[in-house]
C-alpha atoms as a PDB file:
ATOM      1  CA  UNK A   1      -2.801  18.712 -10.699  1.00  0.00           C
ATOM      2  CA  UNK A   2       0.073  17.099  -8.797  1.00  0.00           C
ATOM      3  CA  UNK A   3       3.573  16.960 -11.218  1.00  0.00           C
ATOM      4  CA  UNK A   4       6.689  15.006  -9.402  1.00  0.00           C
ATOM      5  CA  UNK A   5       9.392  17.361  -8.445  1.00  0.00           C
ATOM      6  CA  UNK A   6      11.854  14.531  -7.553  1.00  0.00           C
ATOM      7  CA  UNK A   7      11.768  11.217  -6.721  1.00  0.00           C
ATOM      8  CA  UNK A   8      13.748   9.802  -2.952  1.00  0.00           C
ATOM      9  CA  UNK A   9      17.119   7.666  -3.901  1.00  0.00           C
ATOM     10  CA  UNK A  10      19.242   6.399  -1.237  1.00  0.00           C
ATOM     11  CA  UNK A  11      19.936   7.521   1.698  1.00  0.00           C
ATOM     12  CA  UNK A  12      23.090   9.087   2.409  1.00  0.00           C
ATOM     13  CA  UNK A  13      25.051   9.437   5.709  1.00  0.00           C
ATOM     14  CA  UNK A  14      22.985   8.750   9.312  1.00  0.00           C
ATOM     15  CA  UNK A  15      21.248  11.806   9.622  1.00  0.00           C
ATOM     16  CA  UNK A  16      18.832  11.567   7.786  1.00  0.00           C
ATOM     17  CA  UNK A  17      20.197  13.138   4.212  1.00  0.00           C
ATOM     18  CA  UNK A  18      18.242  11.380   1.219  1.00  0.00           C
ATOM     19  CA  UNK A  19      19.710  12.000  -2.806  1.00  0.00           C
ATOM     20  CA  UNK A  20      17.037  12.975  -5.081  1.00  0.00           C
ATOM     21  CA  UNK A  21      16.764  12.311  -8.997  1.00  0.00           C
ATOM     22  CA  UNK A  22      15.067  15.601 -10.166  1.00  0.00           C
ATOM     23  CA  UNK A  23      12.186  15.579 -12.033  1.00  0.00           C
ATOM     24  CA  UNK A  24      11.712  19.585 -12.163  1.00  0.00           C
ATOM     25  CA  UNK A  25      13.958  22.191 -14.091  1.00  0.00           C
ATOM     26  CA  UNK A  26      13.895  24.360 -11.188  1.00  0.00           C
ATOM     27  CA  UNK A  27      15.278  22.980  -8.109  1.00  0.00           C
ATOM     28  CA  UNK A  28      16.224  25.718  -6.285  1.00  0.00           C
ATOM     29  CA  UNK A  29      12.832  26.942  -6.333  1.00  0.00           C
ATOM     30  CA  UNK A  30      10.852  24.020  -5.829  1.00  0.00           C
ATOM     31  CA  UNK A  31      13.117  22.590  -2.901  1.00  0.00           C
ATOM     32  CA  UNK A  32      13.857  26.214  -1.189  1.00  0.00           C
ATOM     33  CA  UNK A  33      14.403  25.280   2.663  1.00  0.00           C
ATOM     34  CA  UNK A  34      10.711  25.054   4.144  1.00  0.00           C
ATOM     35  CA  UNK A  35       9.010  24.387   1.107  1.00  0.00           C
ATOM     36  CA  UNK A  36       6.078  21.458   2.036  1.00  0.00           C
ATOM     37  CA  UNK A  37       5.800  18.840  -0.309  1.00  0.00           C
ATOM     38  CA  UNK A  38       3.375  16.529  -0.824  1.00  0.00           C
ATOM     39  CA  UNK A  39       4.486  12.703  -1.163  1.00  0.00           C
ATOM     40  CA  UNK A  40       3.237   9.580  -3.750  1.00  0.00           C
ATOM     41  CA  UNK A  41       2.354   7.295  -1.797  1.00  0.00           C
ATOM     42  CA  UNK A  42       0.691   9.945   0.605  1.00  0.00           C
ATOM     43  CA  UNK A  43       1.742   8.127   3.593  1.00  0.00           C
ATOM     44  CA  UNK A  44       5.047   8.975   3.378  1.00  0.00           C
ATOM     45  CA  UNK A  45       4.996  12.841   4.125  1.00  0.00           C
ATOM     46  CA  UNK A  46       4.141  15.554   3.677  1.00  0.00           C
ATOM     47  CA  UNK A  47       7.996  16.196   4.039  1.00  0.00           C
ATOM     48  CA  UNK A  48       9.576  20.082   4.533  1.00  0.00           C
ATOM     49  CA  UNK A  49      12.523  20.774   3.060  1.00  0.00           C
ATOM     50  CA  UNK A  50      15.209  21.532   5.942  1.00  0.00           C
ATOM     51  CA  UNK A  51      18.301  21.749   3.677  1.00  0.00           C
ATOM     52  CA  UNK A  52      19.514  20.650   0.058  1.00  0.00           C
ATOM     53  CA  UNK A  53      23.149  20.968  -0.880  1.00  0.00           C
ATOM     54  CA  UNK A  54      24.625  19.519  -4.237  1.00  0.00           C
ATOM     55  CA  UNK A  55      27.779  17.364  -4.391  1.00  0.00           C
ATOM     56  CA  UNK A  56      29.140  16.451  -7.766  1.00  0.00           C
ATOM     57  CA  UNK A  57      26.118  17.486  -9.731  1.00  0.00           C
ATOM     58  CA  UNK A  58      23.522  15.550  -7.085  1.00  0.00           C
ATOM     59  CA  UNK A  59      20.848  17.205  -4.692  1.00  0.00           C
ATOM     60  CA  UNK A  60      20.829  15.850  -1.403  1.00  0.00           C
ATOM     61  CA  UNK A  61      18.086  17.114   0.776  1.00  0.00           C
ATOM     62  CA  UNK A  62      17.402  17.041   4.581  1.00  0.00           C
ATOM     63  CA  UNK A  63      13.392  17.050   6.052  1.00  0.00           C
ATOM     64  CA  UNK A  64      12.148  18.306   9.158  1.00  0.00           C
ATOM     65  CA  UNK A  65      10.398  14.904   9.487  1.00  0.00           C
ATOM     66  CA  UNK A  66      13.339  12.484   8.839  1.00  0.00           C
ATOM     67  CA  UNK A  67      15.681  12.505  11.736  1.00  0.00           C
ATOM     68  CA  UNK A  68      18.086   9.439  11.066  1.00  0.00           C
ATOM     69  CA  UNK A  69      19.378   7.010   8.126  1.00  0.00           C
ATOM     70  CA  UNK A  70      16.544   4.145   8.694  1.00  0.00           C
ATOM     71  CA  UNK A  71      13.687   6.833   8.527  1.00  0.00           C
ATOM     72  CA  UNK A  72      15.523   7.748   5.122  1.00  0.00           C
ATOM     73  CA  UNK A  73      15.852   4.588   3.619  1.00  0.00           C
ATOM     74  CA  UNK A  74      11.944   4.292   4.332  1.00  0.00           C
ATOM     75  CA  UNK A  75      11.149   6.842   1.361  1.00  0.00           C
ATOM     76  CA  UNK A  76      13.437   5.402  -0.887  1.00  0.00           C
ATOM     77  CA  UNK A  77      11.481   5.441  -4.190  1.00  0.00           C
ATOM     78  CA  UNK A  78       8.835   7.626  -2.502  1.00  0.00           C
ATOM     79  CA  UNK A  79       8.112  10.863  -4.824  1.00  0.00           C
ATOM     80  CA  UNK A  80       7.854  14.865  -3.961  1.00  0.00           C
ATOM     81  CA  UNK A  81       4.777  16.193  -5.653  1.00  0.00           C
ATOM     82  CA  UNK A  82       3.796  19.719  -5.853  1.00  0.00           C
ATOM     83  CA  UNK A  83       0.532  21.729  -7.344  1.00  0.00           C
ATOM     84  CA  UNK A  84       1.416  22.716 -11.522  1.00  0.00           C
ATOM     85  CA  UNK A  85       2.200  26.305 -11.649  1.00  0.00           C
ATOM     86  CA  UNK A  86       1.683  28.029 -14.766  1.00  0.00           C
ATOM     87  CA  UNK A  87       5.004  27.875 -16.833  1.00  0.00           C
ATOM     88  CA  UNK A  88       6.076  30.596 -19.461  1.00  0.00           C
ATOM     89  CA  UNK A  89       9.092  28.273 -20.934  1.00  0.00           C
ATOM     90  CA  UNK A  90       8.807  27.698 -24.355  1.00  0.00           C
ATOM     91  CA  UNK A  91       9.885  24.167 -25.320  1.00  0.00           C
ATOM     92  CA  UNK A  92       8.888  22.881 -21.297  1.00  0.00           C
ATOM     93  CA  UNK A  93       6.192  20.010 -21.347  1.00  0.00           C
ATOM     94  CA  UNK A  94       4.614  17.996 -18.495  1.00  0.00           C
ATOM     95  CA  UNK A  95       4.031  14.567 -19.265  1.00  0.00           C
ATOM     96  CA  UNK A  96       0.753  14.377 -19.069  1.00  0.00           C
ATOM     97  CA  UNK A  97       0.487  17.186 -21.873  1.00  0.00           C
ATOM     98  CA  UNK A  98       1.842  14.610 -23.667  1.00  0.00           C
ATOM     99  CA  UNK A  99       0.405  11.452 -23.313  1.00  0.00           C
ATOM    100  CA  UNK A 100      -2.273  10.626 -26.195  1.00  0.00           C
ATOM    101  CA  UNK A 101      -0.722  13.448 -28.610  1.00  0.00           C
ATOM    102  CA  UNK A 102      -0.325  12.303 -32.317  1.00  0.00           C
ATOM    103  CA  UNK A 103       2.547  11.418 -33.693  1.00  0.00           C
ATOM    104  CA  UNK A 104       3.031  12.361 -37.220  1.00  0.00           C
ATOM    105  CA  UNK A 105       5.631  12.055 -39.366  1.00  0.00           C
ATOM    106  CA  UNK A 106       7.336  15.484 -41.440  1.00  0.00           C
ATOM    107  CA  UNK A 107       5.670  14.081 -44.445  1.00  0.00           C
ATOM    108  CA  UNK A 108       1.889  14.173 -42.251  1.00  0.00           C
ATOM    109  CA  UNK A 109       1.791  10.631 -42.373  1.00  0.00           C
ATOM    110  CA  UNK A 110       0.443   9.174 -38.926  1.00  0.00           C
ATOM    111  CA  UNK A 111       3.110   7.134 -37.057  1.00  0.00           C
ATOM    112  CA  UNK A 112       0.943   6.805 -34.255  1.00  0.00           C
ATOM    113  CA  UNK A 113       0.299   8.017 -30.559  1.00  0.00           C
ATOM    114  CA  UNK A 114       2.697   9.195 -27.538  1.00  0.00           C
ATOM    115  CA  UNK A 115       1.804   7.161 -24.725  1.00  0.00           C
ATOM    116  CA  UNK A 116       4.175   8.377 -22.153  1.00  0.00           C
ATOM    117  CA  UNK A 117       7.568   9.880 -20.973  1.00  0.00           C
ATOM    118  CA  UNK A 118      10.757   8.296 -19.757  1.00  0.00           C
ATOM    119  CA  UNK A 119      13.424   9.874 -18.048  1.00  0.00           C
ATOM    120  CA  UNK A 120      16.759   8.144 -18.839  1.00  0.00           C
ATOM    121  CA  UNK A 121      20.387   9.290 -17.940  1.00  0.00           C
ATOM    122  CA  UNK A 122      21.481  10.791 -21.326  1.00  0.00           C
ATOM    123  CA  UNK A 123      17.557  12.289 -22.209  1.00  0.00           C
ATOM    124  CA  UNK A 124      14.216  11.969 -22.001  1.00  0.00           C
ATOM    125  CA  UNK A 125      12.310   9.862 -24.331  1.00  0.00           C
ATOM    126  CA  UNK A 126       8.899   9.754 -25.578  1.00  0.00           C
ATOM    127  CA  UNK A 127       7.235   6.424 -26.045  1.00  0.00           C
ATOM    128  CA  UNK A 128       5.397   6.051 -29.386  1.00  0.00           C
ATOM    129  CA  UNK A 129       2.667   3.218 -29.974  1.00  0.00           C
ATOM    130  CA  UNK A 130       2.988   2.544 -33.269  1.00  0.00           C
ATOM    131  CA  UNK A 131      -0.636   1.102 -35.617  1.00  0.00           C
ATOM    132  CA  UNK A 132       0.170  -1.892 -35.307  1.00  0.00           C
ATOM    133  CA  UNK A 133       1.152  -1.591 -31.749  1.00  0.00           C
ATOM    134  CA  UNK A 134       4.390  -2.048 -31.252  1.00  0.00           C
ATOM    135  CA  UNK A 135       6.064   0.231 -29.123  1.00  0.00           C
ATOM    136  CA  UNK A 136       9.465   2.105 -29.681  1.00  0.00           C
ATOM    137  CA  UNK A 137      11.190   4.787 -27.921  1.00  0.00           C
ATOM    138  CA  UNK A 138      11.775   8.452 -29.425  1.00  0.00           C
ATOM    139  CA  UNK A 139      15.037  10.619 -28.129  1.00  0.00           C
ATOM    140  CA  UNK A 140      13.092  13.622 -27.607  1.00  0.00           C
ATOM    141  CA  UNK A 141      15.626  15.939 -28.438  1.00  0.00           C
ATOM    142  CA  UNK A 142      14.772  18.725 -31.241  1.00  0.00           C
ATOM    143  CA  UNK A 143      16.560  17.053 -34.322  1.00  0.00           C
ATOM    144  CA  UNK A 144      14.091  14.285 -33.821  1.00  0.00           C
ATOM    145  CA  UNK A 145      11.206  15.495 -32.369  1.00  0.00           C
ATOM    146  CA  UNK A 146      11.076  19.326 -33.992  1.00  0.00           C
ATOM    147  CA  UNK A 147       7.239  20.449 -33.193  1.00  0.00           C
ATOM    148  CA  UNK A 148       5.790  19.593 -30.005  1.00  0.00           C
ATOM    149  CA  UNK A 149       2.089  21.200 -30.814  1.00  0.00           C
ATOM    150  CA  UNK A 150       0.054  20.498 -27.368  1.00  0.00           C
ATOM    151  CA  UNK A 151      -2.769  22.634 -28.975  1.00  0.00           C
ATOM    152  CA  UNK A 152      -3.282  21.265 -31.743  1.00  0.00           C
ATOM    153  CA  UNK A 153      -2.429  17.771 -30.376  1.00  0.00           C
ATOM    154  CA  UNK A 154       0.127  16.392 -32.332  1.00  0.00           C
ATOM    155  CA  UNK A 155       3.594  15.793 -32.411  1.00  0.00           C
ATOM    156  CA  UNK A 156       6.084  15.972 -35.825  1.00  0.00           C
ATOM    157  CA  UNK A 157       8.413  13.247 -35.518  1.00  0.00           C
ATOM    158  CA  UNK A 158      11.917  13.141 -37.975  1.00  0.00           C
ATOM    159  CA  UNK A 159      13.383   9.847 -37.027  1.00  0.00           C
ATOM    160  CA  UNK A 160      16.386   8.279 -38.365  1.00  0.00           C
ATOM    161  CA  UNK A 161      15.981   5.078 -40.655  1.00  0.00           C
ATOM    162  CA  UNK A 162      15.702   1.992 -38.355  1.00  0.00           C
ATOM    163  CA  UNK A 163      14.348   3.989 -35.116  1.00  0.00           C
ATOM    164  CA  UNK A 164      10.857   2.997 -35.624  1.00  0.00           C
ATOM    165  CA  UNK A 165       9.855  -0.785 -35.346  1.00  0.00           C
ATOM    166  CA  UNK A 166       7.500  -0.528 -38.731  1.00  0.00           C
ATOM    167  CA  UNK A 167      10.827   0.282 -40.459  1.00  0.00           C
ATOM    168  CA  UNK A 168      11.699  -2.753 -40.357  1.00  0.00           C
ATOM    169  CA  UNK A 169       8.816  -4.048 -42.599  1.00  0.00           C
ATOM    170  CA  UNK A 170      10.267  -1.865 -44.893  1.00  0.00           C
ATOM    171  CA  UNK A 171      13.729  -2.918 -44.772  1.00  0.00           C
ATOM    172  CA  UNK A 172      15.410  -3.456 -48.180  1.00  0.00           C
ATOM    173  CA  UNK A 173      18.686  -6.142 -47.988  1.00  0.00           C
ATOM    174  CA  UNK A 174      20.587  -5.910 -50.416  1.00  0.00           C
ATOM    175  CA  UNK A 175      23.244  -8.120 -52.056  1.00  0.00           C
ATOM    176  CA  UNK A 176      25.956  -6.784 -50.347  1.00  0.00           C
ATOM    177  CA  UNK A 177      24.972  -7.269 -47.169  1.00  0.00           C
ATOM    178  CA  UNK A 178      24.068 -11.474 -46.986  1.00  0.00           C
ATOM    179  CA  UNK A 179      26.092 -14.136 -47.054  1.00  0.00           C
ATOM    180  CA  UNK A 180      28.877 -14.569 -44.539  1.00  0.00           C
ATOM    181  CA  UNK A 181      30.860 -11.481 -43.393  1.00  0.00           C
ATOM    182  CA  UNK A 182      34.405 -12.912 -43.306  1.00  0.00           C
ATOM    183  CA  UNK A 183      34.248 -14.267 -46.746  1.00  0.00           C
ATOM    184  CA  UNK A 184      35.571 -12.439 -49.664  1.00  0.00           C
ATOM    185  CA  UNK A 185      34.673 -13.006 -53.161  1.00  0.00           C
END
């Protein structure tokens, strides 16, 4: 199976230099000068990795293939791709080992079904469908998302009041909060 290992931004300076938002925990490995990788859409590459350097917390990388800035803004939005290798980390899941797991509540009540990954700036979130298919997006960080059971294909979900849309069926208002907000009684 082919996982994305980064996907192409925008190009940077004229020869050629492209900034990458990583989609792999291992970089330095996966974009090691003369690695081959494999492109989405497959017309773009395959592309070999001349050079990566990192400015301010960004990878920048140079191909063998891409000689100037217009062939570089060509694969913006293009992805790397490389075979799965077998991973030994703990807590690491590919997003397709997620997709279709479900999503159960602490309590083992079913909250529904993970139907994909986003990355975002801050973290990565899982996207629930809910039963009644609505769909609402998880923080997949620990405190929220403590068991991640591939396996047995389920995930325990601890979400905060008001994160899920069917919480809101279940609202309560009380007294206190209608009526105007500037008015005192």
């Amino acid at each position: 199976m082919l996982l994305t290992v980064a996907r192409i931004g925008r190009a940077h300076g004229l020869r050629g230099e492209v900034a990458l938002d990583l989609r792999t925990d291992a970089p330095e490995v996966r974009l090691a000068a003369g690695t081959r990788l494999q492109t989405e859409p497959a017309s773009a590459g395959p592309l070999t990795v001349a050079r990566t350097r990192i400015q301010q917390g960004r990878w920048y990388v140079t191909f063998d293939e891409i000689a100037d800035r217009t062939a570089a803004e060509a694969l913006r939005g293009v992805e790397l791709v490389a075979e799965e290798v077998a991973d030994d980390e703990e807590d690491a899941w590919y997003p397709h080992e997620l997709n279709g797991l479900r999503a159960e509540g602490v309590d083992g009540r079913v909250l529904g079904e993970i139907v994909g990954l986003q990355h975002l700036p801050a973290h990565d979130v899982l996207i629930l469908r809910e039963p009644d298919g609505a769909r609402t997006l998880i923080p997949f960080v620990r405190a929220i998302v403590p068991v991640v059971d591939v396996a047995g294909g389920r995930v325990v979900l601890d979400p905060p009041g008001g994160l899920l849309a069917s919480d809101a069926a279940n609202l309560v208002i009380s007294d206190e909060t209608r009526g105007d907000a500037g008015s005192e009684d």
